[in-house]
Protein backbone atom coordinates (compact mmCIF):
# COMPACT_ATOMS: atom_id res chain seq x y z
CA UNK A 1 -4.94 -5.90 -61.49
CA UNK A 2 -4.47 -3.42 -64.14
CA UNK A 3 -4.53 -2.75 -68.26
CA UNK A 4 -1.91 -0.29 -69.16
CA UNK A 5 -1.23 1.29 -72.48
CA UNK A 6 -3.13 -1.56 -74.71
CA UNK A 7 -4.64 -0.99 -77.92
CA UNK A 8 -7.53 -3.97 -78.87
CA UNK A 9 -8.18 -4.67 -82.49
CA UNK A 10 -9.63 -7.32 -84.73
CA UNK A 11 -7.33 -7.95 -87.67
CA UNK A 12 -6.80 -4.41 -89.27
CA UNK A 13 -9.81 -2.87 -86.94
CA UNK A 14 -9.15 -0.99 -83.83
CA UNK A 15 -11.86 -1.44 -81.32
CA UNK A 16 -9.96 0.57 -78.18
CA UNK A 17 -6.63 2.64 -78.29
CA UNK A 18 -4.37 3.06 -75.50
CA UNK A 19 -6.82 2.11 -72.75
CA UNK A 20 -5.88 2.12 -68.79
CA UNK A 21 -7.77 0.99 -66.22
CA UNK A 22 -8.04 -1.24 -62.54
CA UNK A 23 -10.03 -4.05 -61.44
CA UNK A 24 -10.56 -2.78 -57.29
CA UNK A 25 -9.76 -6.01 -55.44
CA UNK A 26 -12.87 -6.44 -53.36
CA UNK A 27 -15.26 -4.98 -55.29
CA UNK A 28 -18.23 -5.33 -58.58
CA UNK A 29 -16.24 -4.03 -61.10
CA UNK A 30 -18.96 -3.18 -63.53
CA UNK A 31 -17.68 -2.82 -67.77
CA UNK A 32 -20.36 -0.79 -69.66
CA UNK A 33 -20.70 0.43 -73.17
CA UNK A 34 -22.31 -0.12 -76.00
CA UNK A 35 -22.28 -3.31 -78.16
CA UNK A 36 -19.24 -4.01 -80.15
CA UNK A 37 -17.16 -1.66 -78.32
CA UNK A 38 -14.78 -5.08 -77.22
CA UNK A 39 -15.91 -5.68 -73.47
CA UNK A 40 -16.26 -9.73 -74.09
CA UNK A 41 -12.57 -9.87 -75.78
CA UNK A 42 -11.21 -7.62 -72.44
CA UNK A 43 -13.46 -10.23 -70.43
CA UNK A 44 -11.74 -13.02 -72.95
CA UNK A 45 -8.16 -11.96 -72.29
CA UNK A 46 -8.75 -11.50 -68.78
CA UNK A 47 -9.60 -14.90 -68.62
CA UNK A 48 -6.46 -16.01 -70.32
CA UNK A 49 -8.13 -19.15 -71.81
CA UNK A 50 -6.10 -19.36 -74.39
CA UNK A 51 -2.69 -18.58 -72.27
CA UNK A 52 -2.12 -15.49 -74.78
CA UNK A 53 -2.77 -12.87 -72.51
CA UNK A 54 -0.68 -9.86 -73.21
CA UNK A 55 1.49 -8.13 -71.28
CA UNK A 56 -0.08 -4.99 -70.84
CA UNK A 57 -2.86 -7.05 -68.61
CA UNK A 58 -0.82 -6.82 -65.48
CA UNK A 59 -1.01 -8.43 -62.24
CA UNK A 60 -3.95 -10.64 -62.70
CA UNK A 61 -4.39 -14.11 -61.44
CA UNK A 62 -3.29 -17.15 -63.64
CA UNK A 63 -6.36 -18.96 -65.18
CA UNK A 64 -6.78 -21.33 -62.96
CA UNK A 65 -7.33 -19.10 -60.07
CA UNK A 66 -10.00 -17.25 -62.62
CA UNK A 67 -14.02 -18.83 -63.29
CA UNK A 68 -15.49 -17.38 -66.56
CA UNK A 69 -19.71 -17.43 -67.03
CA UNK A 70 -19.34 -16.97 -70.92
CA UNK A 71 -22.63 -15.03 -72.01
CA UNK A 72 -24.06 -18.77 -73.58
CA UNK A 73 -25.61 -21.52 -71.20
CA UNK A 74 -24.00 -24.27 -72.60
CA UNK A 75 -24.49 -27.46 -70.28
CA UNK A 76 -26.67 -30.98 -71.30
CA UNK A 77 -30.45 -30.30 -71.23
CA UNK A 78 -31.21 -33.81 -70.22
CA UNK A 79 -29.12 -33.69 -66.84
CA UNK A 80 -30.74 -32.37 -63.65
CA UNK A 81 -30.21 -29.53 -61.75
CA UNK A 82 -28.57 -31.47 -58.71
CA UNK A 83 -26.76 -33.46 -61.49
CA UNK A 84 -25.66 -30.12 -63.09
CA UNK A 85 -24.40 -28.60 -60.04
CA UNK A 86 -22.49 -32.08 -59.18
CA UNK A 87 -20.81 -31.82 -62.29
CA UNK A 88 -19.76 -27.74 -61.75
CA UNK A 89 -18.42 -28.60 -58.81
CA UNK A 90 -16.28 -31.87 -60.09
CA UNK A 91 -15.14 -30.11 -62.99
CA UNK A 92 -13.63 -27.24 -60.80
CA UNK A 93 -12.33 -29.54 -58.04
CA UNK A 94 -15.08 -28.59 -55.37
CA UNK A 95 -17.13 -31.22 -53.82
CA UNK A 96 -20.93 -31.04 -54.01
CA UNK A 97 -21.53 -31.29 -50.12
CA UNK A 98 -19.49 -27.66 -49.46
CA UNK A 99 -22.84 -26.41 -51.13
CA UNK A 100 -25.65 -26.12 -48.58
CA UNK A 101 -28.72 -27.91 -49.86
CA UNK A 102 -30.48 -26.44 -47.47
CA UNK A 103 -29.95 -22.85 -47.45
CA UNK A 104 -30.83 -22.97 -51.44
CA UNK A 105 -32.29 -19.99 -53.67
CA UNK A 106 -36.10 -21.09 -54.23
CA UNK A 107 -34.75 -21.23 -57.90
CA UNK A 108 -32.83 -23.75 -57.25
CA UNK A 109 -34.58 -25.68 -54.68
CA UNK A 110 -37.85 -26.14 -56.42
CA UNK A 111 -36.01 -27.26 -59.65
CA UNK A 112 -33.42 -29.73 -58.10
CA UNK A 113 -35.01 -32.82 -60.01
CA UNK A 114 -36.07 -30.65 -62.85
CA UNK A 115 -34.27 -31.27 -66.34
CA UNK A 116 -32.03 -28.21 -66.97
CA UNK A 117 -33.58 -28.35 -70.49
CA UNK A 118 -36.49 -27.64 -68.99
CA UNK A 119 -35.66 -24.43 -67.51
CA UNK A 120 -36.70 -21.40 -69.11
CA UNK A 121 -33.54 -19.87 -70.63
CA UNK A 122 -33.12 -16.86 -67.22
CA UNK A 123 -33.64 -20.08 -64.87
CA UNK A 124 -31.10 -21.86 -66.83
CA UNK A 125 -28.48 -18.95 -66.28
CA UNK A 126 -29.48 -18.29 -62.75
CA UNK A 127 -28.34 -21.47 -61.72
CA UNK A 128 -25.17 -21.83 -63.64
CA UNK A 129 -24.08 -18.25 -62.11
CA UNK A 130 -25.77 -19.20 -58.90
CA UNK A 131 -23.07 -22.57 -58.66
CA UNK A 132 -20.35 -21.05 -59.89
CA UNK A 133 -20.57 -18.28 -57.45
CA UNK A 134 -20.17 -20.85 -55.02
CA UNK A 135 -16.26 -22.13 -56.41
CA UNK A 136 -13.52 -20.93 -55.02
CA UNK A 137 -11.82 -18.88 -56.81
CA UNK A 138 -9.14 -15.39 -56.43
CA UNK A 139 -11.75 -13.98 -59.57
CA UNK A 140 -15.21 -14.28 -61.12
CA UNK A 141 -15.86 -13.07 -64.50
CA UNK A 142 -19.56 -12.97 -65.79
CA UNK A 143 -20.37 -11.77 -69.10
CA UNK A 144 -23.94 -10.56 -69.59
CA UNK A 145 -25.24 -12.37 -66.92
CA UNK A 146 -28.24 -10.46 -66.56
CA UNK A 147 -29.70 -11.18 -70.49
CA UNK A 148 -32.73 -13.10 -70.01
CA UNK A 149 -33.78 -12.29 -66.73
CA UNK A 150 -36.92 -11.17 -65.52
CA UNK A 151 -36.67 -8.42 -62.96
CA UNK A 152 -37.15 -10.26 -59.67
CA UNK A 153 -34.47 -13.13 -61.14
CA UNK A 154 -32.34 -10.30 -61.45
CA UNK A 155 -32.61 -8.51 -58.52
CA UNK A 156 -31.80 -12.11 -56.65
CA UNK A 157 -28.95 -12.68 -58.36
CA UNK A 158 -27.46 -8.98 -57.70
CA UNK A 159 -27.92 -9.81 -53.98
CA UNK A 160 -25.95 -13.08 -54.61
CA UNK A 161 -23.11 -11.19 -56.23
CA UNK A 162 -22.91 -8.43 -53.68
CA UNK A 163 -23.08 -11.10 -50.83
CA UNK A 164 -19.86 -12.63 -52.58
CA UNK A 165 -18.21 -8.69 -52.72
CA UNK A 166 -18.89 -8.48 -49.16
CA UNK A 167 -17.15 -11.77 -48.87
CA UNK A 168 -14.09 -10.16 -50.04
CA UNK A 169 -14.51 -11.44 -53.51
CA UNK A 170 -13.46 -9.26 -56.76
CA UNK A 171 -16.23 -9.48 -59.77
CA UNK A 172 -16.14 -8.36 -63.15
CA UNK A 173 -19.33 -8.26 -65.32
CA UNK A 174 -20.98 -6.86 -68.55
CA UNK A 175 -24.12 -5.66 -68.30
CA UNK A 176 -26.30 -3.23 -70.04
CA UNK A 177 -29.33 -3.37 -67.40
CA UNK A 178 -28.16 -1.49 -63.86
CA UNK A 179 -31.58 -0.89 -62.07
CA UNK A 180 -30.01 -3.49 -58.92
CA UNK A 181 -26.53 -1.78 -59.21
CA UNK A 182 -25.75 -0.29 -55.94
CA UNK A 183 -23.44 2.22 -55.27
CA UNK A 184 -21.55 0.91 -52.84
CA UNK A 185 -18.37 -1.59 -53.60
CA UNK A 186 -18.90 -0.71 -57.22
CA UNK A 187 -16.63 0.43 -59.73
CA UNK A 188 -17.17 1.29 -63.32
CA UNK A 189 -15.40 1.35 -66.09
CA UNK A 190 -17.57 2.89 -68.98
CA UNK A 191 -15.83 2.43 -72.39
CA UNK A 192 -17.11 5.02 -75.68
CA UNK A 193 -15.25 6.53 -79.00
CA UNK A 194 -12.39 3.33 -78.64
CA UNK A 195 -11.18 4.31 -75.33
CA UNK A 196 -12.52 4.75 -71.88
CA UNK A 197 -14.97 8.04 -70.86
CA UNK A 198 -15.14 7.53 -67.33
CA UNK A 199 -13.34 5.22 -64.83
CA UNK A 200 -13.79 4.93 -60.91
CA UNK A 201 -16.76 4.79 -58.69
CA UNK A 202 -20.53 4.00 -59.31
CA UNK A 203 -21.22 6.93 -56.94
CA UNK A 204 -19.18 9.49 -58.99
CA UNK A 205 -20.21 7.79 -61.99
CA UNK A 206 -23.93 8.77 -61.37
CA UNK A 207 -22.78 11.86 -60.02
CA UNK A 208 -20.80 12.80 -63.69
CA UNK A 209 -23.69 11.62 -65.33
CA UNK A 210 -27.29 13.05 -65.74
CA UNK A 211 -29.06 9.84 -67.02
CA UNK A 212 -27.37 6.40 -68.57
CA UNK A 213 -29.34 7.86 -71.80
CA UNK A 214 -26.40 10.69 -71.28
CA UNK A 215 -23.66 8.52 -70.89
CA UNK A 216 -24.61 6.79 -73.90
CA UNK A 217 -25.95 9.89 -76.70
């Protein structure tokens, strides 16, 4: 899976110019940079939602093969949690019973008859991320998932999405928090000045690095 030679722009503005770069099969593949620099439209055409992906986005699964976590929460507040992840896994052709009940995240387990309205807004994202982790699918795209997350939410989730690497899954995320990054199966691609500073990685990444405060200024 590879972007070669594309140039991203929004009507008459250029957000990236001639950018190359690899998803690693197998691996987090970790997209950094600042806001606005056009990670969610990569993430977006990626995805192929629309079916207008371009042909400089080569060798990447068709959409149906591909789940997207969107950086909004959007599912009905009144529903449950074991209602919600019933209707995950209908919508995406899984069956409920393939997920454990018993082996559950306490997250999830305490809240299974809790309104998902009633979630505070990191519990609500946990356990969309949480189910849809648990579809299969050839790739998992997850924009942001970390926004709203107090530090131990985080750090559970991380474990979740490395579990799923060593599984032989391939991730993609946004992020701008990487205190539960590891360095190991991770890959960056760090996007500044419309085109990409550093690709490969996360162990040369903090070795070309001093600080993420010198990747950034």
């Amino acid at each position: 899976m590879k972007i070669k030679n594309y140039n991203l722009k929004i009507g008459n503005k250029t957000l990236l110019k001639n950018i190359n770069f690899e998803i690693q099969p197998h691996m987090l593949n970790v997209l950094i940079g600042q806001n606005g620099v056009g990670k969610t439209l990569i993430l977006d055409l990626i995805s192929n939602l629309d079916n207008n992906r371009p042909i400089e986005f080569i060798d990447f699964p068709k959409s149906k093969d591909i789940i997207y976590q969107t950086q909004g929460v959007p599912f009905i507040a009144e529903v449950t949690i074991r209602q919600t992840i019933k209707l995950l896994m209908k919508i995406s052709g899984e069956h409920s019973e393939d997920i454990n009940l018993n082996n559950l995240p306490d997250i999830v387990k305490k809240n299974l008859d809790i309104r998902f309205g009633n979630l505070s807004g990191g519990e609500r994202r946990f356990v969309v991320i949480w189910a849809i982790l648990h579809i299969n699918r050839d790739l998992y795209i997850l924009d942001e998932p970390f926004s709203n997350l107090d530090p131990l939410i985080m750090k559970q989730l991380m474990d979740i999405i490395y579990e799923k690497v060593n599984q032989g899954k391939t991730i993609v995320l946004t992020t701008h928090q990487y205190d539960d990054i590891k360095i190991e199966n991770t890959y960056v691609t760090f996007f500044r000045n419309q085109g990409i500073d550093f690709t490969g990685t996360m162990k040369d990444f903090v070795n070309n690095y001093s600080s993420l405060r010198d990747a950034f200024f």
